[in-house]
Protein backbone atom coordinates (compact mmCIF):
# COMPACT_ATOMS: atom_id res chain seq x y z
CA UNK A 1 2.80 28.34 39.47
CA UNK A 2 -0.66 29.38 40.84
CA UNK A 3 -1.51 33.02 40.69
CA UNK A 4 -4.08 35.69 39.44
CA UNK A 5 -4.83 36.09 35.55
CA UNK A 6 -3.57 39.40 35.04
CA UNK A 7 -4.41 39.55 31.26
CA UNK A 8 -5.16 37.18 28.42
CA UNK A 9 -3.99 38.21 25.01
CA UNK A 10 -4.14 36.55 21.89
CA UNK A 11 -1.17 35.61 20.03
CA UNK A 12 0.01 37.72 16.58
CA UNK A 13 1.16 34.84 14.83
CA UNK A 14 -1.50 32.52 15.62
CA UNK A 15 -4.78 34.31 16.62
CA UNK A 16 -6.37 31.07 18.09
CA UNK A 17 -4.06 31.11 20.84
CA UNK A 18 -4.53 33.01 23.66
CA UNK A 19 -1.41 33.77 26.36
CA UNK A 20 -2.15 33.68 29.80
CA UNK A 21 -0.72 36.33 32.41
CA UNK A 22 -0.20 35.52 35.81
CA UNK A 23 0.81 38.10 38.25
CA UNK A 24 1.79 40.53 35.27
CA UNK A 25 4.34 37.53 34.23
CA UNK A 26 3.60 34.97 31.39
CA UNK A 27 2.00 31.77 32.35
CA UNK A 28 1.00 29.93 29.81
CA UNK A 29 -0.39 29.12 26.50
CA UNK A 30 -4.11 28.27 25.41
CA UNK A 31 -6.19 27.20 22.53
CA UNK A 32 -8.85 29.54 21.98
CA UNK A 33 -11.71 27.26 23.18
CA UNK A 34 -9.81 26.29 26.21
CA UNK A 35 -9.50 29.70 27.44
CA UNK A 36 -12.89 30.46 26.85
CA UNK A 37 -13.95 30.18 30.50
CA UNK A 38 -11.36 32.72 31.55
CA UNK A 39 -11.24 36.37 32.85
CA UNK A 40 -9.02 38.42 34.16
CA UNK A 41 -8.94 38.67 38.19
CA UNK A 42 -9.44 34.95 38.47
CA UNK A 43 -7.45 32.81 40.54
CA UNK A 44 -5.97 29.47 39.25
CA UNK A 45 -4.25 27.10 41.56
CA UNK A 46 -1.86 24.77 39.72
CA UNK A 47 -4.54 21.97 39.85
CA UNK A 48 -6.47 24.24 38.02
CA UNK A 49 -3.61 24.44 35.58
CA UNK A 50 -2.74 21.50 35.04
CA UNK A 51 -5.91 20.35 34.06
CA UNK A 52 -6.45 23.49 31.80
CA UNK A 53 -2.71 22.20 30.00
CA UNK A 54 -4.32 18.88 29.78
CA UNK A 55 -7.56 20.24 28.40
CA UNK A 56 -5.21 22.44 25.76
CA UNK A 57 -3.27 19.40 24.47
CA UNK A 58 -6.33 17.56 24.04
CA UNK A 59 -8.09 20.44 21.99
CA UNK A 60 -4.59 20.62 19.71
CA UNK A 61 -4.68 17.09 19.24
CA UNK A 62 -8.32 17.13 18.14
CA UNK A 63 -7.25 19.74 15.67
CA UNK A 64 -4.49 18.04 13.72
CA UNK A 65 -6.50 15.02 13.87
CA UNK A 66 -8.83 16.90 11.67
CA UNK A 67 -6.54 18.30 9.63
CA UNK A 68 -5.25 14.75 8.72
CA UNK A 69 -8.55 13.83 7.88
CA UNK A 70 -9.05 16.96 5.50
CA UNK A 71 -7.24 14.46 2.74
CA UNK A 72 -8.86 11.60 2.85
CA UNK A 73 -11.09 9.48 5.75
CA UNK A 74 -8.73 7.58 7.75
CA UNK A 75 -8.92 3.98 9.55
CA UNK A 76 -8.56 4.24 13.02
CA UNK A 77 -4.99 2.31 12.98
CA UNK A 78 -4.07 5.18 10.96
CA UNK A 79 -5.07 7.94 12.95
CA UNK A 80 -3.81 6.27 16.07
CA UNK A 81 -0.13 5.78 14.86
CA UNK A 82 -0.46 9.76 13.19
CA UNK A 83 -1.32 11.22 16.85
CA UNK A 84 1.43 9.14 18.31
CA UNK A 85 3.93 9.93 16.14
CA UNK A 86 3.48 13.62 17.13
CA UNK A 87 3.89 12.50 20.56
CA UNK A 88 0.56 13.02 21.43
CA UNK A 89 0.15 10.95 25.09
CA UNK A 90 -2.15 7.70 25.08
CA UNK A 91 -4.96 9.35 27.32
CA UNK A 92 -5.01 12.18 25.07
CA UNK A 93 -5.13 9.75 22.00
CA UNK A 94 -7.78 7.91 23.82
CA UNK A 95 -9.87 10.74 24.41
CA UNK A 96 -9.18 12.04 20.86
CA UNK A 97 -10.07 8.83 19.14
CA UNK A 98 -13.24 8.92 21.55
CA UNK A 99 -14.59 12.29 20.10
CA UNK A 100 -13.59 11.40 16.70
CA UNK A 101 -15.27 8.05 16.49
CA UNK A 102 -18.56 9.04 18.58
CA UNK A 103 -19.22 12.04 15.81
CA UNK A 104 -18.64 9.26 13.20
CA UNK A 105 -15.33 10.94 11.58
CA UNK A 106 -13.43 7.70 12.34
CA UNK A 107 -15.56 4.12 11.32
CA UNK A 108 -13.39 1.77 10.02
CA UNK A 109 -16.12 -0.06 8.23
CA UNK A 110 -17.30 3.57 6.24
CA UNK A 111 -13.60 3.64 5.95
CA UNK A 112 -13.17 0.36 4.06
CA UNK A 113 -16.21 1.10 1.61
CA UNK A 114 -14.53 4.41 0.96
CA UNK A 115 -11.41 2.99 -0.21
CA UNK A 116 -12.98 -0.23 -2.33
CA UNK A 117 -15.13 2.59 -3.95
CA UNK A 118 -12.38 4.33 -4.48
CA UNK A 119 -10.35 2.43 -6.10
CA UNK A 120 -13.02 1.03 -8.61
CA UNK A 121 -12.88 4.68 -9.75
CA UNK A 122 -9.75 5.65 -9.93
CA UNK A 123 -7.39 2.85 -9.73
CA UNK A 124 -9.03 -0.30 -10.16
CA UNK A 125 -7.98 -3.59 -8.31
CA UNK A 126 -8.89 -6.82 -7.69
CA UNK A 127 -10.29 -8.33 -4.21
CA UNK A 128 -6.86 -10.11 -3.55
CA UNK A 129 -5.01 -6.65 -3.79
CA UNK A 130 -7.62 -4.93 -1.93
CA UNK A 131 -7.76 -7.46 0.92
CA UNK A 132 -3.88 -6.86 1.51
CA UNK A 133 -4.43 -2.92 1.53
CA UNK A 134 -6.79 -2.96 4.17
CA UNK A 135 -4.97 -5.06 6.61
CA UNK A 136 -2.09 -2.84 5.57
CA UNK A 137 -4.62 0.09 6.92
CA UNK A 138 -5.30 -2.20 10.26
CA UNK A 139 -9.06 -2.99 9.29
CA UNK A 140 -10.15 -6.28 11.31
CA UNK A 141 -10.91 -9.24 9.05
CA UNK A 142 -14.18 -8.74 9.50
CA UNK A 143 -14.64 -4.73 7.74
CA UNK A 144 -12.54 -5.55 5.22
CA UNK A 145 -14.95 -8.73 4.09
CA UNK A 146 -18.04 -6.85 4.14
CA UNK A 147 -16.62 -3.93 2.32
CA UNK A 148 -15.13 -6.96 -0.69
CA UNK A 149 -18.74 -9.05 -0.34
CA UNK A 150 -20.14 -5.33 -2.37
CA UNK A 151 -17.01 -4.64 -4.53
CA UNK A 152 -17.85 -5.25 -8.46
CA UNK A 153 -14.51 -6.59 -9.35
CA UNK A 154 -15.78 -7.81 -13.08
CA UNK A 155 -16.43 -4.31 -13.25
CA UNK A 156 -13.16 -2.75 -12.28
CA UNK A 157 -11.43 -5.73 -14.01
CA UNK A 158 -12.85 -4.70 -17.36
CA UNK A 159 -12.03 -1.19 -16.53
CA UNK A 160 -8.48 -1.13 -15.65
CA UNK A 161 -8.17 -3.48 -18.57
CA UNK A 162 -9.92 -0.86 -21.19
CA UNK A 163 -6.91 1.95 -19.84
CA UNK A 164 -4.27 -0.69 -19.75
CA UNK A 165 -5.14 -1.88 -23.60
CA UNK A 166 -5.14 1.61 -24.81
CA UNK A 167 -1.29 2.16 -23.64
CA UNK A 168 -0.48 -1.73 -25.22
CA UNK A 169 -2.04 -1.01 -28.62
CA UNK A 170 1.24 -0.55 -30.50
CA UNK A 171 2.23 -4.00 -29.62
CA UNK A 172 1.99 -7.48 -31.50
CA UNK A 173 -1.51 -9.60 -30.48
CA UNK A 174 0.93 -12.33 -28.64
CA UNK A 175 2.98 -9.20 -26.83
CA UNK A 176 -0.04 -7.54 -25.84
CA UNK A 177 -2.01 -10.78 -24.24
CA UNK A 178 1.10 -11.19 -22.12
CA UNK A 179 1.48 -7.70 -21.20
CA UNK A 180 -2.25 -6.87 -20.19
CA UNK A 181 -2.30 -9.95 -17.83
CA UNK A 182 1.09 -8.76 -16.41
CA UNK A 183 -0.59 -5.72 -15.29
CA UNK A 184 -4.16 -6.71 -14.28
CA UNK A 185 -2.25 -9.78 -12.44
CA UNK A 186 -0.21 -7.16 -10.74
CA UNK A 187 -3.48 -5.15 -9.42
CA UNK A 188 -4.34 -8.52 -7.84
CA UNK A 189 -7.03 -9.46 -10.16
CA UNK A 190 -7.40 -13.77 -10.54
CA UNK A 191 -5.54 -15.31 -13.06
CA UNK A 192 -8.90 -16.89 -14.17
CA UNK A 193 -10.91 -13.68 -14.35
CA UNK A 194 -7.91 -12.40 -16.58
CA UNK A 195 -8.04 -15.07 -19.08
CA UNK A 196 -12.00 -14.89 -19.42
CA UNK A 197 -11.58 -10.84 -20.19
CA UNK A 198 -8.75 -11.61 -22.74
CA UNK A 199 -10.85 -12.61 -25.78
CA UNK A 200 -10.76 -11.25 -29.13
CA UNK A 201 -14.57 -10.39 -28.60
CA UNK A 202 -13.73 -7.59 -25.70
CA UNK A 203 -9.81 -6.91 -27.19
CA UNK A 204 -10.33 -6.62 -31.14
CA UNK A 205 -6.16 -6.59 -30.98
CA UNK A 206 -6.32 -10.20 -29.71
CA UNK A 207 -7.94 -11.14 -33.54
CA UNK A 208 -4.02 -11.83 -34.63
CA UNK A 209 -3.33 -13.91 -31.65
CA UNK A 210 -2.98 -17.26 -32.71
CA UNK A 211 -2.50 -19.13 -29.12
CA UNK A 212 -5.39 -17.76 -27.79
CA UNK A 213 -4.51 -17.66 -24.14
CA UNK A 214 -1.26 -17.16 -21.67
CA UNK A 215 0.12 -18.77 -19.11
CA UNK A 216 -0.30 -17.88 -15.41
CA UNK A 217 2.08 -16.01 -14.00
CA UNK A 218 2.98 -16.88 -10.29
């Protein structure tokens, strides 16, 4: 497969790529930035392009690794089982993961910060449900702890609880105790925390409720 680069044209339908002639016959395929170094009259020997090919796969890699991270940060069990499920090779993913992580795009610790934070805004949990999402994401024990040790969980207990009440107010006082500690139980916030929220004090709906409490529900 050796020969002299005849021409290098970049592809119409995706102007990044640039085809590589060899001896007036197509060679091969390039990312832009791999087939910077070219010019025409050069001579490759297949060493030479193999380790361009090699080079190429690495640069596409690199780029849907980005794009996957253009939605959200992602833990670096996550991006690892993305680039093999494209079939990306394990030296490639090595040297991917290598780029990414020295540049500080992947950091699993940043990464489990991110997602306690936000959740508090958005979709409120407690530490029990965010422990299990993180190991769910691959996090070691250790990231995941120091990202819960600064999670306010009174805070986003009180908070989901405010946008759960509002969609429980058309209920009975006894109805809605048990229904808001259905749901803030199910977001894996502590039974105990839950019963010291549910007061007529913070819930003015609870002033019917003549029990005053619910039982846990395993």
């Amino acid at each position: 497969m050796a020969g002299t680069i005849t021409a290098l044209e970049h592809q119409k339908r995706s102007s990044d790529r640039v085809n590589v002639y060899l001896d007036g016959e197509f060679g091969f395929s390039l990312a832009g930035s791999a087939a910077a170094g070219l010019k025409v009259g050069t001579w490759l020997s297949e060493e030479t392009i193999a380790e361009l090919k090699d080079a190429d796969e690495a640069e596409r890699a690199h780029g849907r690794a980005l794009d996957y991270l253009s939605y959200r940060p992602r833990s670096e069990a996550e991006m690892r089982k993305y680039l093999a499920d494209k079939n990306v090779t394990e030296p490639v993913i090595e040297a991917v993961m290598d780029r990414l992580i020295r540049v500080g795009l992947i950091d699993d610790e940043a990464f489990a910060h991110f997602w306690c934070d936000n959740r508090a805004r958005f979709r409120p949990r407690g530490r029990r449900m965010l422990r299990y999402e993180l190991s769910q994401k691959g996090l070691s024990s250790a990231a995941i702890e120091a990202a819960l040790d600064q999670y306010d969980e009174p805070a986003a207990l009180r908070k989901a609880a405010h946008a759960q009440a509002r969609r429980l107010q058309h209920l009975t006082a006894d109805e809605f105790r048990r229904r808001l500690f259905e749901r803030l139980a199910r977001r894996g916030f502590s039974y105990d925390h839950i019963q010291e929220i549910l007061t007529p004090q913070e819930f003015p709906q609870l002033n019917d409720d003549e029990t005053g409490r619910t039982e846990c529900i395993g």
